[in-house]
PDB file of N, CA and C in Angstrom:
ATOM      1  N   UNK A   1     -88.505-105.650 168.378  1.00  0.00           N
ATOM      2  CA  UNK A   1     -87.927-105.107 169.593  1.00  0.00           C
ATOM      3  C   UNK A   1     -88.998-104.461 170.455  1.00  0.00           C
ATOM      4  N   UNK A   2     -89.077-104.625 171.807  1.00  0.00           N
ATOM      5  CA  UNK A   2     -89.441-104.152 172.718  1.00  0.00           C
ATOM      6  C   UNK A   2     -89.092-102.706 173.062  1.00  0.00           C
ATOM      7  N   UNK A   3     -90.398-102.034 172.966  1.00  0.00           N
ATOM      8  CA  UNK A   3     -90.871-100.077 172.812  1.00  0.00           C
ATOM      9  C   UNK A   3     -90.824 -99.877 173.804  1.00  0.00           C
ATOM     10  N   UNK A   4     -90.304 -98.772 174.526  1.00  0.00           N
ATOM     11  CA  UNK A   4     -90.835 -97.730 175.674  1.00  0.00           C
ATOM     12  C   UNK A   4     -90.707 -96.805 175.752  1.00  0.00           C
ATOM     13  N   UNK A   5     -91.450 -96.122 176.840  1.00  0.00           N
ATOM     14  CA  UNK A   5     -91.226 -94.647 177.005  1.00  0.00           C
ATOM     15  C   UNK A   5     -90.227 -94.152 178.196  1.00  0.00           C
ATOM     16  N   UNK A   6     -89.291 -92.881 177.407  1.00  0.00           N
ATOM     17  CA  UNK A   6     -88.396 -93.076 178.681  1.00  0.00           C
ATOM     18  C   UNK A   6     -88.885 -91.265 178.301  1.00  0.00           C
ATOM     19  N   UNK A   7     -88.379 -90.621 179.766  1.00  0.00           N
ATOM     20  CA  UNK A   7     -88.127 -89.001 179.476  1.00  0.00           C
ATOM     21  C   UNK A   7     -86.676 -88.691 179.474  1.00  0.00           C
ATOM     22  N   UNK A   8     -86.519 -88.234 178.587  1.00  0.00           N
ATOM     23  CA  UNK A   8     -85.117 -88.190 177.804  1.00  0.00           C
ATOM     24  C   UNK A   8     -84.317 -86.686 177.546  1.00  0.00           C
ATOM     25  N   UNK A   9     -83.393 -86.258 178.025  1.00  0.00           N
ATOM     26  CA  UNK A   9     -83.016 -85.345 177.818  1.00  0.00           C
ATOM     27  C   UNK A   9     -81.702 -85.460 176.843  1.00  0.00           C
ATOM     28  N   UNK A  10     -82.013 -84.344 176.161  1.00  0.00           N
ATOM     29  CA  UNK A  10     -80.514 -83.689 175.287  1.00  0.00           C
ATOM     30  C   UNK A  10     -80.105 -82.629 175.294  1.00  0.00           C
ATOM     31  N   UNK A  11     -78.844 -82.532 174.805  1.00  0.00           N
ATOM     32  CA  UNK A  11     -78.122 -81.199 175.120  1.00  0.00           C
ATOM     33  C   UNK A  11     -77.517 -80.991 173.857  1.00  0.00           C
ATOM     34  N   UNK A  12     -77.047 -79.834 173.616  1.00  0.00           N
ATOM     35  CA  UNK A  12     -76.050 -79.640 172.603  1.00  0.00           C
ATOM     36  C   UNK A  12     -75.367 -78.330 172.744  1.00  0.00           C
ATOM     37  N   UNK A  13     -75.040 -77.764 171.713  1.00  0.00           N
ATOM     38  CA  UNK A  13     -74.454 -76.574 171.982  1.00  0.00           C
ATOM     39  C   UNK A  13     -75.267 -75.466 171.798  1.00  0.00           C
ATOM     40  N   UNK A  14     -76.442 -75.670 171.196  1.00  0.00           N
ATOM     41  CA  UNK A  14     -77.077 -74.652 170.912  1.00  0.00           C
ATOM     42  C   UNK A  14     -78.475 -74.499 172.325  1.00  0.00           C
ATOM     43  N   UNK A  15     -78.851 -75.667 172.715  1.00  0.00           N
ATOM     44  CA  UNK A  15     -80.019 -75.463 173.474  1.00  0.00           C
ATOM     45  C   UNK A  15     -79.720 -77.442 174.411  1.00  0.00           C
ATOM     46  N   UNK A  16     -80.588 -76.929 175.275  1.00  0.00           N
ATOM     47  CA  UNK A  16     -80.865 -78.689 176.149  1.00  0.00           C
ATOM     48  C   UNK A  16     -82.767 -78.662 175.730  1.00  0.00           C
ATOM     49  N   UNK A  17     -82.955 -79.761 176.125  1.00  0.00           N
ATOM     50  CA  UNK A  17     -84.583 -80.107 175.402  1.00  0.00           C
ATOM     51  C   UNK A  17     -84.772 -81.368 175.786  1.00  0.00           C
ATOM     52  N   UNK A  18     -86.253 -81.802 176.665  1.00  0.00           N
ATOM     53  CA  UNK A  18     -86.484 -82.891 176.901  1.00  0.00           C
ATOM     54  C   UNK A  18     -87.747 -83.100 176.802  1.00  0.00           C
ATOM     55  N   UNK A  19     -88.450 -84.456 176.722  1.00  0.00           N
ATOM     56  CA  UNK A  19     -89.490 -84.957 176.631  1.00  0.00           C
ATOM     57  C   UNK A  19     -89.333 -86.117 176.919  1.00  0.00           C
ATOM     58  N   UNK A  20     -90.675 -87.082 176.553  1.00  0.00           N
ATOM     59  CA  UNK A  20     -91.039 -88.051 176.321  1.00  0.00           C
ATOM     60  C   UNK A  20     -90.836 -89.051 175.054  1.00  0.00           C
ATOM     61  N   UNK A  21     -89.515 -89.820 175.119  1.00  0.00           N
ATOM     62  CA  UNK A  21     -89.695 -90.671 173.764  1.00  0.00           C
ATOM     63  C   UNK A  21     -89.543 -91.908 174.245  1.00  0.00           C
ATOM     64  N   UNK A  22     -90.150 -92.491 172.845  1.00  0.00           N
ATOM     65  CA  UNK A  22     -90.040 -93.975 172.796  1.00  0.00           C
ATOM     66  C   UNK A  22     -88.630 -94.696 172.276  1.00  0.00           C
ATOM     67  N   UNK A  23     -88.486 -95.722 173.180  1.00  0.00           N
ATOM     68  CA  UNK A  23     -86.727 -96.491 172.881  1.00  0.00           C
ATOM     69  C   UNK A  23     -86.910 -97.487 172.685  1.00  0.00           C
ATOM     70  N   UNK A  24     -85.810 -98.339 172.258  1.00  0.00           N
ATOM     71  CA  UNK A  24     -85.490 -99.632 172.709  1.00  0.00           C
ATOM     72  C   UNK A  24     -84.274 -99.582 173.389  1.00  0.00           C
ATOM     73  N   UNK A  25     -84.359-100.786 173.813  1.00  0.00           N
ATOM     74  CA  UNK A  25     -83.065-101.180 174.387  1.00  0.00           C
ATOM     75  C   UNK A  25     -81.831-101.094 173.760  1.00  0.00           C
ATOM     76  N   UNK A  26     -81.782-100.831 172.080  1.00  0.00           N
ATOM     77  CA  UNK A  26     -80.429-100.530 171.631  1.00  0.00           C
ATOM     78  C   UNK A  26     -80.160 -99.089 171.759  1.00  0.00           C
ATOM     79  N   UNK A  27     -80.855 -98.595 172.447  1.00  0.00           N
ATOM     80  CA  UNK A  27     -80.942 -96.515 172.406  1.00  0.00           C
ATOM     81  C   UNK A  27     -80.386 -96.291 173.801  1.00  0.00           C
ATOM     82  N   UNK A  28     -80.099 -97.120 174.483  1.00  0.00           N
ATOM     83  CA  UNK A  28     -79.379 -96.738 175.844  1.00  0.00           C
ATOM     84  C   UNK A  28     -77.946 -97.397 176.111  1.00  0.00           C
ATOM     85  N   UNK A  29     -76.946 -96.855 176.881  1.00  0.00           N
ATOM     86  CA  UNK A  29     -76.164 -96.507 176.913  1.00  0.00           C
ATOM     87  C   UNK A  29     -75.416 -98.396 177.620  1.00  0.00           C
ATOM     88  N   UNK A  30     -74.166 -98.635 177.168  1.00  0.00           N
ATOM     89  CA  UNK A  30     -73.585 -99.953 177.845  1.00  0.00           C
ATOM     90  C   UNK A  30     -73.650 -99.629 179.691  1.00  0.00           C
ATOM     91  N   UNK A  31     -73.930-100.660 180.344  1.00  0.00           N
ATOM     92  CA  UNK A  31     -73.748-100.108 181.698  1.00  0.00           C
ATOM     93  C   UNK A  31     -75.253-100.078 182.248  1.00  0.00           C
ATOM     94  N   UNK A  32     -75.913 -99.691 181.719  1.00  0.00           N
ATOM     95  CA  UNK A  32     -77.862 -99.026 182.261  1.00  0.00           C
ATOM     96  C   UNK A  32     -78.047-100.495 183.136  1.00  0.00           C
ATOM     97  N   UNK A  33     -79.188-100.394 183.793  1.00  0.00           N
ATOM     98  CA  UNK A  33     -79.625-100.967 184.732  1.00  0.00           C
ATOM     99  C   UNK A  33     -81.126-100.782 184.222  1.00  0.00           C
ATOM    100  N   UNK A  34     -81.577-102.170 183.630  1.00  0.00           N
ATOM    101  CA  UNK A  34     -83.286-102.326 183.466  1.00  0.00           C
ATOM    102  C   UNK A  34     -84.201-102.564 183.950  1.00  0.00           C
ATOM    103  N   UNK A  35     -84.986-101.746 184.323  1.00  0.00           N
ATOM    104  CA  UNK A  35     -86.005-101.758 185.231  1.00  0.00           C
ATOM    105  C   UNK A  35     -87.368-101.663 184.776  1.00  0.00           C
ATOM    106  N   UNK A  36     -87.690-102.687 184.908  1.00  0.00           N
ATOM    107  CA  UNK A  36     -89.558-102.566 184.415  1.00  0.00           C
ATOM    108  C   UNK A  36     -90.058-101.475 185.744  1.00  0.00           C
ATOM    109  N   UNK A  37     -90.835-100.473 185.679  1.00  0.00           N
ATOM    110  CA  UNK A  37     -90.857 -99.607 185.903  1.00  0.00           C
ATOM    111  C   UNK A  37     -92.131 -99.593 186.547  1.00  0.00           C
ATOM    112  N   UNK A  38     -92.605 -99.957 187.688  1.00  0.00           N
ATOM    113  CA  UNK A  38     -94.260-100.151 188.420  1.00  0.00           C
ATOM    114  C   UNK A  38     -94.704 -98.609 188.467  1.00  0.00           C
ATOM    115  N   UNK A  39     -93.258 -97.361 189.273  1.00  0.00           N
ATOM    116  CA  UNK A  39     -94.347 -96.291 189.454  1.00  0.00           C
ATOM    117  C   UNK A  39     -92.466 -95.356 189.180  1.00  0.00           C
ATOM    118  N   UNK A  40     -93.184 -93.888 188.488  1.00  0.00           N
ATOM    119  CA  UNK A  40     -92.072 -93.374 188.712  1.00  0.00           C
ATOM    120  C   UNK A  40     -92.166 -92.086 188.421  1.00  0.00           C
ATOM    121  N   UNK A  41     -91.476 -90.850 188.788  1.00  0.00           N
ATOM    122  CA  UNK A  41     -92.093 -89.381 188.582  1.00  0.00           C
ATOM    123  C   UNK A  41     -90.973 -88.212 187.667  1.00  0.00           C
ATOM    124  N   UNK A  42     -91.127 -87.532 187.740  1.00  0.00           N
ATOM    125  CA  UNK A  42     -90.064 -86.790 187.509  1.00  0.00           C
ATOM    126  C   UNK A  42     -89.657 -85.657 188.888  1.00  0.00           C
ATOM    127  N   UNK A  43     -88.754 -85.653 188.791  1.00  0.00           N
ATOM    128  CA  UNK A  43     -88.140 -85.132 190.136  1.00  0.00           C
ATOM    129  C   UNK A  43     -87.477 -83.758 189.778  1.00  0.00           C
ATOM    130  N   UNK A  44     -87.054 -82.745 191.337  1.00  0.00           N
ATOM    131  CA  UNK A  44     -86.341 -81.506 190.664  1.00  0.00           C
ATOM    132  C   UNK A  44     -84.962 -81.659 190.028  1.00  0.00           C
ATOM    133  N   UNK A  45     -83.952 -82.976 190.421  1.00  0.00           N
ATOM    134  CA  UNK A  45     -83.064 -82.561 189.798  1.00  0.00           C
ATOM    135  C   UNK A  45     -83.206 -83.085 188.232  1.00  0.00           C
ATOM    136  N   UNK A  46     -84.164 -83.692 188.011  1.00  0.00           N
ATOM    137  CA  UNK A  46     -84.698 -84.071 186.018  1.00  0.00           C
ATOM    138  C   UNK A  46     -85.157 -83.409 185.901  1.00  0.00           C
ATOM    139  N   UNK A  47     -85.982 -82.193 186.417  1.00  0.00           N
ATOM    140  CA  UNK A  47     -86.186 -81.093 185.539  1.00  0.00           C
ATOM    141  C   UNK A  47     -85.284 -80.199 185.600  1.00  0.00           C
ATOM    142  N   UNK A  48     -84.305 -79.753 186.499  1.00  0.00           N
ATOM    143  CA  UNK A  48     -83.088 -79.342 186.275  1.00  0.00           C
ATOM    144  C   UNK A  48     -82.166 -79.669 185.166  1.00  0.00           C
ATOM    145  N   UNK A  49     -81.569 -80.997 184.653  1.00  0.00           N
ATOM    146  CA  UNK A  49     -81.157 -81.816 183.719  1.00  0.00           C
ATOM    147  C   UNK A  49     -82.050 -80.888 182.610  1.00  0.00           C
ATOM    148  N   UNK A  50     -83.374 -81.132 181.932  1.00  0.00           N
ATOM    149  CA  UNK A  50     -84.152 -81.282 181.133  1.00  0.00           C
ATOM    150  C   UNK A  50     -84.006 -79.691 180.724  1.00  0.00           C
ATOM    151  N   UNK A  51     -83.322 -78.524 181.526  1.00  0.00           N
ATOM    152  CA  UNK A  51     -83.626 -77.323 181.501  1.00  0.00           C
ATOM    153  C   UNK A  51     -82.161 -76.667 181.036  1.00  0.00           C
ATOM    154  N   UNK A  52     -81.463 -77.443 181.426  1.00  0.00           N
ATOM    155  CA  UNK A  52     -79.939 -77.177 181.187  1.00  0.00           C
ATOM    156  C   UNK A  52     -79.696 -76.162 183.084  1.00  0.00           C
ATOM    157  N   UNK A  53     -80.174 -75.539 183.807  1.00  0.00           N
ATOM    158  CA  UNK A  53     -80.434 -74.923 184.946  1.00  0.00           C
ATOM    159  C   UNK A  53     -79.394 -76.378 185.777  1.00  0.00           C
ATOM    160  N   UNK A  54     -78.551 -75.634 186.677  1.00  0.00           N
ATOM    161  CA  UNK A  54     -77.874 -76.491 187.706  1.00  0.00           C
ATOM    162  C   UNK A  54     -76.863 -77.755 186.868  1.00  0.00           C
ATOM    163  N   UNK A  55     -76.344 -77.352 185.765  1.00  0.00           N
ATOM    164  CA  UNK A  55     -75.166 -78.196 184.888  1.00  0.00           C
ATOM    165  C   UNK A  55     -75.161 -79.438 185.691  1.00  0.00           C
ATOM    166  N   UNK A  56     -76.259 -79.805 185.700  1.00  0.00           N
ATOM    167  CA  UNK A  56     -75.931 -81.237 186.307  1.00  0.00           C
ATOM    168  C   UNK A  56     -76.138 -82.254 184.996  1.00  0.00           C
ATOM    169  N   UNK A  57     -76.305 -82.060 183.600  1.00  0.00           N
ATOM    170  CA  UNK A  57     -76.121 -83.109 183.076  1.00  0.00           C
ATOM    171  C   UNK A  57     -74.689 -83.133 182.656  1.00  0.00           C
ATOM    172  N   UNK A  58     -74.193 -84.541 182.939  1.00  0.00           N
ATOM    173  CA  UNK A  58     -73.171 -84.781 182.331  1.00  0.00           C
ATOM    174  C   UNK A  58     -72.774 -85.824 180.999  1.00  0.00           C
ATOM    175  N   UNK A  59     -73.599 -86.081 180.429  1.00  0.00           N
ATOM    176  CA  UNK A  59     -73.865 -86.971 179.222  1.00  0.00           C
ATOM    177  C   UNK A  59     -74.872 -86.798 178.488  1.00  0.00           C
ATOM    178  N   UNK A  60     -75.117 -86.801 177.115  1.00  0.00           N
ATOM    179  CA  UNK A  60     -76.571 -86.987 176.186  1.00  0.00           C
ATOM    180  C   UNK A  60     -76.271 -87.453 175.478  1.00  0.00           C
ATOM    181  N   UNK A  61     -77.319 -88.290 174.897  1.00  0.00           N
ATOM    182  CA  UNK A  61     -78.606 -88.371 175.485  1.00  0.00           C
ATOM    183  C   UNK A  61     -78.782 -89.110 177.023  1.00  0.00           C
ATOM    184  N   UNK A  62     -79.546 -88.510 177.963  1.00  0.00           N
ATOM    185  CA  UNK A  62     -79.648 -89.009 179.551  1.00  0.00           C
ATOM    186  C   UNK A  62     -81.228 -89.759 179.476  1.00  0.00           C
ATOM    187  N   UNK A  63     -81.182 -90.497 179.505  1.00  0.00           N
ATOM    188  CA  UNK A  63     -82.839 -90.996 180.422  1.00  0.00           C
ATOM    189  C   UNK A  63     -82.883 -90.405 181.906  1.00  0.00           C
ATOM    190  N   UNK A  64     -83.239 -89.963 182.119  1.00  0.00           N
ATOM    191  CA  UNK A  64     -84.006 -88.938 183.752  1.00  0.00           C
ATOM    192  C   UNK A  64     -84.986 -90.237 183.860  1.00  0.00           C
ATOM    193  N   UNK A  65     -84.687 -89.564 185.556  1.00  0.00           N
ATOM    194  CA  UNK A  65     -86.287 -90.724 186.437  1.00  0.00           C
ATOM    195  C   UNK A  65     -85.071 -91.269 187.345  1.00  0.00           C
ATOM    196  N   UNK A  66     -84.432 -90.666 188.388  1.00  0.00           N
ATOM    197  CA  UNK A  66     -84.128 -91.386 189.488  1.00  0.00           C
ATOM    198  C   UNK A  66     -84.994 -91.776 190.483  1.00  0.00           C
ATOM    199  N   UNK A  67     -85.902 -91.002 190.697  1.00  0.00           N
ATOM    200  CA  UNK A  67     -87.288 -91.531 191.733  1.00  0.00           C
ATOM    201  C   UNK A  67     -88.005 -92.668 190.725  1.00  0.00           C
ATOM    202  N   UNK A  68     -87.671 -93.974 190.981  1.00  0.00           N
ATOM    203  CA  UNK A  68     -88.375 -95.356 190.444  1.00  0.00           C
ATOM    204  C   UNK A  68     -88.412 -96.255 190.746  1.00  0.00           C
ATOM    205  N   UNK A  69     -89.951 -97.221 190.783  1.00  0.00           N
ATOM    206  CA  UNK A  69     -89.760 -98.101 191.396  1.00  0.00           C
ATOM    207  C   UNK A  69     -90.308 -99.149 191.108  1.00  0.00           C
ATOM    208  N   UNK A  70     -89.989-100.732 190.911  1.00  0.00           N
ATOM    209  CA  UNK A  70     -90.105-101.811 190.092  1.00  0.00           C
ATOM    210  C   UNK A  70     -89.416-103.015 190.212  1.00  0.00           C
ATOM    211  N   UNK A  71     -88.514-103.560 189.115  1.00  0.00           N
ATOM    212  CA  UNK A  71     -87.859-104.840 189.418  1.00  0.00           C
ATOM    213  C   UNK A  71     -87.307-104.880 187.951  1.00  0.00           C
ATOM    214  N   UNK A  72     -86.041-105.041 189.238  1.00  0.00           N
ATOM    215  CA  UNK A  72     -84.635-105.494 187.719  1.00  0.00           C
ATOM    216  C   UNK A  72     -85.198-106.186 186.425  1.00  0.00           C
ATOM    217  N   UNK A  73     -84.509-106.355 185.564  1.00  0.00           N
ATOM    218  CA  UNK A  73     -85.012-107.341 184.025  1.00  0.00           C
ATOM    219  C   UNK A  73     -83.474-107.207 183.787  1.00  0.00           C
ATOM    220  N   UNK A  74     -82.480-106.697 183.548  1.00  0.00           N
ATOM    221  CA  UNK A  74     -81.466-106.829 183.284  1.00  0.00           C
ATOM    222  C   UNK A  74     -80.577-105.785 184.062  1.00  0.00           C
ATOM    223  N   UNK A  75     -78.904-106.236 183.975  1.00  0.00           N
ATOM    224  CA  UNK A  75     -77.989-105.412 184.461  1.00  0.00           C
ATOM    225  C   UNK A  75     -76.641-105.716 184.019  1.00  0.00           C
ATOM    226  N   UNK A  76     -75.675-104.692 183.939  1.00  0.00           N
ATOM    227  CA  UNK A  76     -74.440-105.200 183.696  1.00  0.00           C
ATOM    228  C   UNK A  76     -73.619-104.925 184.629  1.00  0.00           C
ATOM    229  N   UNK A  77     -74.435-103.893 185.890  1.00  0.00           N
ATOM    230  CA  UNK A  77     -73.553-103.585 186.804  1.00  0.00           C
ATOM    231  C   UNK A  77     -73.935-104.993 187.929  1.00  0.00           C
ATOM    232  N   UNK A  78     -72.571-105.333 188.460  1.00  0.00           N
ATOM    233  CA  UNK A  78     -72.764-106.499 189.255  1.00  0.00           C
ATOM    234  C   UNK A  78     -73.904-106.096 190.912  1.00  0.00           C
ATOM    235  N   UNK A  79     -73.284-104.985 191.011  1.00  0.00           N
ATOM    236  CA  UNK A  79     -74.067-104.644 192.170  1.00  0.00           C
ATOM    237  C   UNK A  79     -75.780-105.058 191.966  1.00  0.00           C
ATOM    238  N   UNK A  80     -76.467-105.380 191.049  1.00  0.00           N
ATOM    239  CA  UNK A  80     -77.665-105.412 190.534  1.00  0.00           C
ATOM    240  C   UNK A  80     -78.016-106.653 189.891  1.00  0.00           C
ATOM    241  N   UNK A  81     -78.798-107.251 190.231  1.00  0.00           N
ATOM    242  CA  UNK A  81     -79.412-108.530 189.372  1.00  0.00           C
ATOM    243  C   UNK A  81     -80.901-108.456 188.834  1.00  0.00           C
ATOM    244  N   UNK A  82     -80.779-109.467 187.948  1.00  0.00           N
ATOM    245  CA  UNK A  82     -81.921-109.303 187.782  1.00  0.00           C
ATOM    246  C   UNK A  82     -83.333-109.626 188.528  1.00  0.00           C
ATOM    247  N   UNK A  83     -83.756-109.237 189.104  1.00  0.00           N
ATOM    248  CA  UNK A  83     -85.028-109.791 190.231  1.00  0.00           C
ATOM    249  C   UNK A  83     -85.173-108.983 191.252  1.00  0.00           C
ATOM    250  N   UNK A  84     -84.418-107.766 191.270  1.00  0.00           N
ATOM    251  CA  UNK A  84     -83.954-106.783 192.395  1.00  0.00           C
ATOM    252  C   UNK A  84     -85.151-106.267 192.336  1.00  0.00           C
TER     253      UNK A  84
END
């Protein structure tokens, strides 16, 4: 299987905590949108997410990184193909 690095946040009841881990594609969620990934940063509302600050996560484990930019490889949402 094909490795990457995603920045990944979790939550629980005791604390939220994020970093840098390595996935595959069976570690993300039905629905995701795959993007080979040319350039991409972390932004304030992923470090918000990553901090538990501004309850904006609503699921964990989250992959963070809405600022990204690249080309589809897969999708299940129709709005999205692959080649985007």
């Amino acid at each position: 299987m094909n490795k990457f690095r995603a920045f990944r946040v979790h939550a629980d009841a005791n604390a939220y905590r994020a970093g840098i881990e390595e996935l595959t594609l069976d570690d993300l969620s039905p629905g995701e949108v795959v993007i080979e990934a040319f350039y991409s940063s972390v932004n304030f509302k992923d470090a918000l997410a990553g901090t538990g600050r501004g309850k904006i996560l609503r699921r964990s484990p989250l992959v963070g990184g809405i600022d990204v930019s690249g080309q589809i490889i897969s999708s299940t949402d129709a709005r999205f193909q692959a080649g985007d």
